[in-house]
N, C-alpha and C. Protein backbone atom coordinates (compact mmCIF):
# COMPACT_ATOMS: atom_id res chain seq x y z
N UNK A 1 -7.01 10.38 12.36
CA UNK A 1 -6.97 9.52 11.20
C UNK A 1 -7.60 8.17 11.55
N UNK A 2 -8.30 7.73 10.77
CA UNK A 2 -8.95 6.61 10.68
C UNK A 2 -7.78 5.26 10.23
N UNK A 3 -7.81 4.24 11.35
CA UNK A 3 -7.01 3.45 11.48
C UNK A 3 -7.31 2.35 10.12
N UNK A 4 -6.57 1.55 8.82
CA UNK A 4 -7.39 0.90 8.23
C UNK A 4 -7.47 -0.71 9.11
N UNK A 5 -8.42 -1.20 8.64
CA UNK A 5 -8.57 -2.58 9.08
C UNK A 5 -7.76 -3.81 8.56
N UNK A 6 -7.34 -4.87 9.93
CA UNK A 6 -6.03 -5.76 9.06
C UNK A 6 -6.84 -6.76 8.20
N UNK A 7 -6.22 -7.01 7.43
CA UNK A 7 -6.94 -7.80 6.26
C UNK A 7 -6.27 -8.86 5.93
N UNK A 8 -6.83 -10.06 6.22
CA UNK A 8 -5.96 -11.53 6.06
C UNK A 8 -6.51 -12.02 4.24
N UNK A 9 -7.48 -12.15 4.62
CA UNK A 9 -7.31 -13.06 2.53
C UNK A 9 -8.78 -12.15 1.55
N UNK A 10 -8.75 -11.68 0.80
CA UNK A 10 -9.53 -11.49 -0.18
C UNK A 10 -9.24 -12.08 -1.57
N UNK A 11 -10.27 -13.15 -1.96
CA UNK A 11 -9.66 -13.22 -3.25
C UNK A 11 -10.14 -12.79 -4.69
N UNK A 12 -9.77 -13.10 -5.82
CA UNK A 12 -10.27 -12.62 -6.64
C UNK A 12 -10.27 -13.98 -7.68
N UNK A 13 -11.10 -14.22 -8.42
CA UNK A 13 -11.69 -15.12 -9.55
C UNK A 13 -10.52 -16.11 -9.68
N UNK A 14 -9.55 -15.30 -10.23
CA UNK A 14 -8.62 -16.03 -10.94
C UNK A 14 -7.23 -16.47 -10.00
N UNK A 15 -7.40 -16.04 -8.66
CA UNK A 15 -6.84 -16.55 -7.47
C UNK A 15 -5.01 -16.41 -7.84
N UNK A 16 -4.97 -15.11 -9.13
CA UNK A 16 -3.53 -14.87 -8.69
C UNK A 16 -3.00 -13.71 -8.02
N UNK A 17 -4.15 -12.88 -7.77
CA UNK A 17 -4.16 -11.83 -6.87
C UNK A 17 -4.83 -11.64 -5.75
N UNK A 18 -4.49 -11.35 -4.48
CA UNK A 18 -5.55 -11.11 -3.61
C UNK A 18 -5.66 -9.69 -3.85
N UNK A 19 -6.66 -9.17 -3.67
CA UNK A 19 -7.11 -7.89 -4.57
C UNK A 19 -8.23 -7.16 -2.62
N UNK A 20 -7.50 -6.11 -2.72
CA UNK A 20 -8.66 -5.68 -1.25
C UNK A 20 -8.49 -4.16 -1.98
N UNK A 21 -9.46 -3.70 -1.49
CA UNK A 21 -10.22 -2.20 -1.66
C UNK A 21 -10.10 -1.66 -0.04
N UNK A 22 -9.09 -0.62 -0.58
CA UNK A 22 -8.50 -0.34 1.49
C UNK A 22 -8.85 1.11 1.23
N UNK A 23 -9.86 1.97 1.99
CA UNK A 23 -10.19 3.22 1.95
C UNK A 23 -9.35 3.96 3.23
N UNK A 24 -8.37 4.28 2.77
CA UNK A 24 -7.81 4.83 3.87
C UNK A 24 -7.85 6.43 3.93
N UNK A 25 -7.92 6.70 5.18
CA UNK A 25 -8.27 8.23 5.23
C UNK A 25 -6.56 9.55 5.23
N UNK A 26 -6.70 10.62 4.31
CA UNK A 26 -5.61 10.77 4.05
C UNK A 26 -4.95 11.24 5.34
N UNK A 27 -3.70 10.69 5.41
CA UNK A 27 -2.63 10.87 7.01
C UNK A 27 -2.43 12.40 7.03
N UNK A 28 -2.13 12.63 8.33
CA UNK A 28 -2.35 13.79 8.85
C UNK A 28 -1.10 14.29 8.18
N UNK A 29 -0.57 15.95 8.02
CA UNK A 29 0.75 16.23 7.76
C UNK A 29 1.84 15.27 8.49
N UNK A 30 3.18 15.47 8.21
CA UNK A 30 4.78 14.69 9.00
C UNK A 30 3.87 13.27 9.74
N UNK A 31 2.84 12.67 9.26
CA UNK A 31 2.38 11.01 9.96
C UNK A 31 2.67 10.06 8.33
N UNK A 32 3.30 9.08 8.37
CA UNK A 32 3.60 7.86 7.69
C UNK A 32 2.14 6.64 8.34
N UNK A 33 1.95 6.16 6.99
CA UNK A 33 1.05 5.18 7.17
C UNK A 33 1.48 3.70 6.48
N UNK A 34 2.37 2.94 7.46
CA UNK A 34 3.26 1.77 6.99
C UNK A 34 2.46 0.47 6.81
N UNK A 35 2.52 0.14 5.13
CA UNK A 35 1.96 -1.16 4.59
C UNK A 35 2.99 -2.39 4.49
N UNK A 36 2.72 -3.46 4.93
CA UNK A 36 3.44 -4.85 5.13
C UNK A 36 2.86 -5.42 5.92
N UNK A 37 3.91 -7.21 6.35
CA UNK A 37 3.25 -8.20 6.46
C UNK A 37 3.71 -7.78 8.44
N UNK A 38 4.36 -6.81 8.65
CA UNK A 38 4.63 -6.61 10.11
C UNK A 38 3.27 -6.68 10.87
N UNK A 39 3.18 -7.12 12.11
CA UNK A 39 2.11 -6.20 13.62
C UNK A 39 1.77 -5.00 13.35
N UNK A 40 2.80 -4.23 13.62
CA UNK A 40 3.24 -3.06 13.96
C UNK A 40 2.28 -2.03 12.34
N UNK A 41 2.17 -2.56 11.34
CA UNK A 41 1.98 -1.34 10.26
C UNK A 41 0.50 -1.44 9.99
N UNK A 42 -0.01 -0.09 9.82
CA UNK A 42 -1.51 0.38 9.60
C UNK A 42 -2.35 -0.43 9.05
N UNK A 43 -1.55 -1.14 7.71
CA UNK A 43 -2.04 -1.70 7.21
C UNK A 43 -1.81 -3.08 6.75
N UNK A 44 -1.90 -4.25 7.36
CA UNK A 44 -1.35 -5.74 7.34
C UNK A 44 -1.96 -6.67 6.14
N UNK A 45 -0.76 -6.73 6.05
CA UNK A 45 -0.98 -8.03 4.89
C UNK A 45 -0.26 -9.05 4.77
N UNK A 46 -0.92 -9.74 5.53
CA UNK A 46 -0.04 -10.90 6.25
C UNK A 46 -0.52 -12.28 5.64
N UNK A 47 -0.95 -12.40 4.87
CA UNK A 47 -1.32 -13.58 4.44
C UNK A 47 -0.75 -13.65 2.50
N UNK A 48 0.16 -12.82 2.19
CA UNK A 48 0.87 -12.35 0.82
C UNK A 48 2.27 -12.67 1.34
N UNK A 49 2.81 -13.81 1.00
CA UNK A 49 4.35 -14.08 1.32
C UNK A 49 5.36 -13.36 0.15
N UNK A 50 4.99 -12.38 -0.78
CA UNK A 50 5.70 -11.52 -1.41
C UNK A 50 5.55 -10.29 -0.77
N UNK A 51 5.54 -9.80 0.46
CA UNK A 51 5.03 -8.62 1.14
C UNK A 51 6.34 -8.35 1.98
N UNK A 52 7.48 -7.29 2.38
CA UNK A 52 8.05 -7.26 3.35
C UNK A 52 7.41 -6.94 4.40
N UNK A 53 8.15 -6.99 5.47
CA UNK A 53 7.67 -6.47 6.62
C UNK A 53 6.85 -5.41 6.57
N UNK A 54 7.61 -4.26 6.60
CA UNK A 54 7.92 -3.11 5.97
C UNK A 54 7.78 -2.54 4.35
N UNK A 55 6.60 -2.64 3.45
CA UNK A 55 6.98 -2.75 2.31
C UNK A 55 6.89 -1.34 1.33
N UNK A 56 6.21 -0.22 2.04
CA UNK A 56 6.10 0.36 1.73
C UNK A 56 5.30 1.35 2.70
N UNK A 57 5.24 2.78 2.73
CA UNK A 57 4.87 3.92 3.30
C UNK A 57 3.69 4.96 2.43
N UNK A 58 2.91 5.49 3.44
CA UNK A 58 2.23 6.30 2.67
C UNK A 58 2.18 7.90 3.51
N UNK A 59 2.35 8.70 3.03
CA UNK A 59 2.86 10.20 3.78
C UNK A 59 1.83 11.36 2.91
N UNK A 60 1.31 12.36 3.47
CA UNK A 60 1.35 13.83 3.07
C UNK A 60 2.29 14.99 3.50
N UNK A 61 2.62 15.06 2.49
CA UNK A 61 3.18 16.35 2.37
C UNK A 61 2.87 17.66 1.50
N UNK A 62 3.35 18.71 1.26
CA UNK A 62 2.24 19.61 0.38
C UNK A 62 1.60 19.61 -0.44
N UNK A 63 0.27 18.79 0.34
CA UNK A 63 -0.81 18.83 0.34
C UNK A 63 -0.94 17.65 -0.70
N UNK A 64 0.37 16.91 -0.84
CA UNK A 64 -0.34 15.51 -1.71
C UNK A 64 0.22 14.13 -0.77
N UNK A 65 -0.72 13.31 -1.05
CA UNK A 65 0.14 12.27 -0.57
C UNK A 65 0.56 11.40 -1.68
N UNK A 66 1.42 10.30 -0.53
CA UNK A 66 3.03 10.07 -1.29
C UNK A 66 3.02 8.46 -0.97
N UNK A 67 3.45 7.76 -1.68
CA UNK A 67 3.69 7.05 -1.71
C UNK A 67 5.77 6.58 -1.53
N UNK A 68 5.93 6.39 -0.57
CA UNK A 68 7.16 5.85 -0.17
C UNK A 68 7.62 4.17 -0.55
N UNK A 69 8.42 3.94 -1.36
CA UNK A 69 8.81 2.96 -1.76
C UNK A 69 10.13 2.18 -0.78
N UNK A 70 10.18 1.55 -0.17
CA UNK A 70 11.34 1.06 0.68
C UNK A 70 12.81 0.48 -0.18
N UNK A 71 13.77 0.22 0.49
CA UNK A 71 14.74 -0.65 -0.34
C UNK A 71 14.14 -2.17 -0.63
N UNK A 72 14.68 -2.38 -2.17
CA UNK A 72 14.32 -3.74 -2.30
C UNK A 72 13.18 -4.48 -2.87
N UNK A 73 12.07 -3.46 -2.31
CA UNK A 73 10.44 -3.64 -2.95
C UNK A 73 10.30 -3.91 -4.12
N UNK A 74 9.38 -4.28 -4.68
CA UNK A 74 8.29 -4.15 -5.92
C UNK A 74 7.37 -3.52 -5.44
N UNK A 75 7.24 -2.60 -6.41
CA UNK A 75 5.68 -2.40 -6.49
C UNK A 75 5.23 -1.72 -7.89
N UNK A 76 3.97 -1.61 -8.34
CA UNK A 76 3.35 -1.26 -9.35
C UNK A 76 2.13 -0.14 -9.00
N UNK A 77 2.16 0.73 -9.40
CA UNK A 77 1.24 1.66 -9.33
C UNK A 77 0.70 2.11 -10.86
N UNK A 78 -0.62 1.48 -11.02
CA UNK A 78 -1.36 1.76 -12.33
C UNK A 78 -0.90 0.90 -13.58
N UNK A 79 -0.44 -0.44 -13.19
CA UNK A 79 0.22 -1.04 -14.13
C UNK A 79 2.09 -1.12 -14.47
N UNK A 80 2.46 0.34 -13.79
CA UNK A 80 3.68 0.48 -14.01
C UNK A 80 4.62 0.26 -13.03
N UNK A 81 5.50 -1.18 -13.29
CA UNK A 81 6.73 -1.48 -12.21
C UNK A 81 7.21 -0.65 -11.74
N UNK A 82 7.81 -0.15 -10.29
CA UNK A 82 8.93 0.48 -10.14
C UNK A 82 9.61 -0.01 -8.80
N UNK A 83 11.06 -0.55 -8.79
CA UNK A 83 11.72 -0.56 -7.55
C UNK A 83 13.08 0.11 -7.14
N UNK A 84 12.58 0.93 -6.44
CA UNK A 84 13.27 2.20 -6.00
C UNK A 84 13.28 2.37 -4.79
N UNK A 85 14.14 3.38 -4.20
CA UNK A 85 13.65 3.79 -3.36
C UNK A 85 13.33 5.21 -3.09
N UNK A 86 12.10 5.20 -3.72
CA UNK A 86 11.33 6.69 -4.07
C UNK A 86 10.24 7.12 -3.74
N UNK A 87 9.72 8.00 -4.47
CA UNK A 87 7.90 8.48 -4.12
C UNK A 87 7.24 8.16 -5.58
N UNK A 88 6.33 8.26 -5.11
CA UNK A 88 4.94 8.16 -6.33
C UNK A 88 4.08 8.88 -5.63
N UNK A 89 3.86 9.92 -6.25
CA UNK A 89 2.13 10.36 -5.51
C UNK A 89 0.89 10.27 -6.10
N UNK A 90 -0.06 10.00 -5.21
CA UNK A 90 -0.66 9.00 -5.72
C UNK A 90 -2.12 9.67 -5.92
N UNK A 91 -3.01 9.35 -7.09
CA UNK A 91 -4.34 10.49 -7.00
C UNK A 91 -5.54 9.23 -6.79
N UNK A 92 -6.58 10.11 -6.56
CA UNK A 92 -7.74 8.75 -6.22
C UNK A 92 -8.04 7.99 -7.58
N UNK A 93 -8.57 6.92 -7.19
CA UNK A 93 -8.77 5.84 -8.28
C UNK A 93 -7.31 4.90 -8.73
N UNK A 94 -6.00 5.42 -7.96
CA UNK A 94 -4.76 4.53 -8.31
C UNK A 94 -4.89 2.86 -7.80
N UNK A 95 -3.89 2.77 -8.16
CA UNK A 95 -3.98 1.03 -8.02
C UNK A 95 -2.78 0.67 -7.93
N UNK A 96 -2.40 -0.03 -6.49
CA UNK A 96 -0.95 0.25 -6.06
C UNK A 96 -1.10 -1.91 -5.86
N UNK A 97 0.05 -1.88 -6.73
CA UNK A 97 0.11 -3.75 -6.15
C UNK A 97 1.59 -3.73 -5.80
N UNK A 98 1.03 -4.60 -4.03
CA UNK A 98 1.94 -4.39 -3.02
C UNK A 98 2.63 -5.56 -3.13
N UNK A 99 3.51 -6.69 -3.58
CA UNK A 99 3.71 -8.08 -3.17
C UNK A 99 3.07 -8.41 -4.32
N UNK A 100 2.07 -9.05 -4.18
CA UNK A 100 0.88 -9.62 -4.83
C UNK A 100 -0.88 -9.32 -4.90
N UNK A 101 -0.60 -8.41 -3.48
CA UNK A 101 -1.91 -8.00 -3.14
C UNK A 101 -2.19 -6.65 -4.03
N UNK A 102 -3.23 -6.52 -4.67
CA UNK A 102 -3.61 -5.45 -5.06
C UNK A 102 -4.51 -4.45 -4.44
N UNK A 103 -4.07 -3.02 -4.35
CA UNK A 103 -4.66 -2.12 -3.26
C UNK A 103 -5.01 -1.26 -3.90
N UNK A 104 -6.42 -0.29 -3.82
CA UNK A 104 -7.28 0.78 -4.28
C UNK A 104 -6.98 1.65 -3.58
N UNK A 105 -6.16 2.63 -4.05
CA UNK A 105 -6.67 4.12 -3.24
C UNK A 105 -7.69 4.68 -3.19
N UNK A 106 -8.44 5.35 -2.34
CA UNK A 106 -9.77 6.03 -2.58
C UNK A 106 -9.35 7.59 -2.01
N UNK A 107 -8.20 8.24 -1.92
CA UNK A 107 -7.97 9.22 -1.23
C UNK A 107 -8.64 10.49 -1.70
């Protein structure tokens, strides 16, 4: 799996979103691909002070991948709030806003 790259600021026009286009390659079966403001997760977003550590997960399982929601989170996928602690699976062209940052699936 292709590691994504950490990403400190992208902005966008109207400077209330940082908005990045993250092509991540889909995770192998039983591998989690952990988004937040941690070291430690695939994908960093460390410069969004609405971001947990930990803010969210991305997984395959049969044969779709998943979006893992943590305790506590926000997040929006395609416009629509949800904080849970659940799945969303997610198809290409979604639009997952993490914190504040807005993220493109391309899976």
């Amino acid at each position: 799996m292709r590691s994504a790259p950490r990403h400190r600021r992208a902005t966008h026009a109207d400077e209330r979103k940082i908005i990045m286009s993250i092509p991540l390659a889909v995770p192998p079966p039983h591998t989690t691909v952990a988004i937040g403001s941690h070291t430690s997760c695939a994908v960093q977003l460390l410069d969004d002070a609405e971001v947990y550590p930990r803010h969210c997960e991305l997984s395959r399982g049969h044969g779709e991948v998943q979006l893992y929601a943590q305790a506590r989170t926000m997040l929006q996928r395609n416009g629509r709030r949800f904080r849970i602690e659940g799945i969303e699976t997610l198809r290409s062209g979604d639009v997952i806003v993490v914190g504040s940052t807005e993220l493109h699936w391309q899976g």
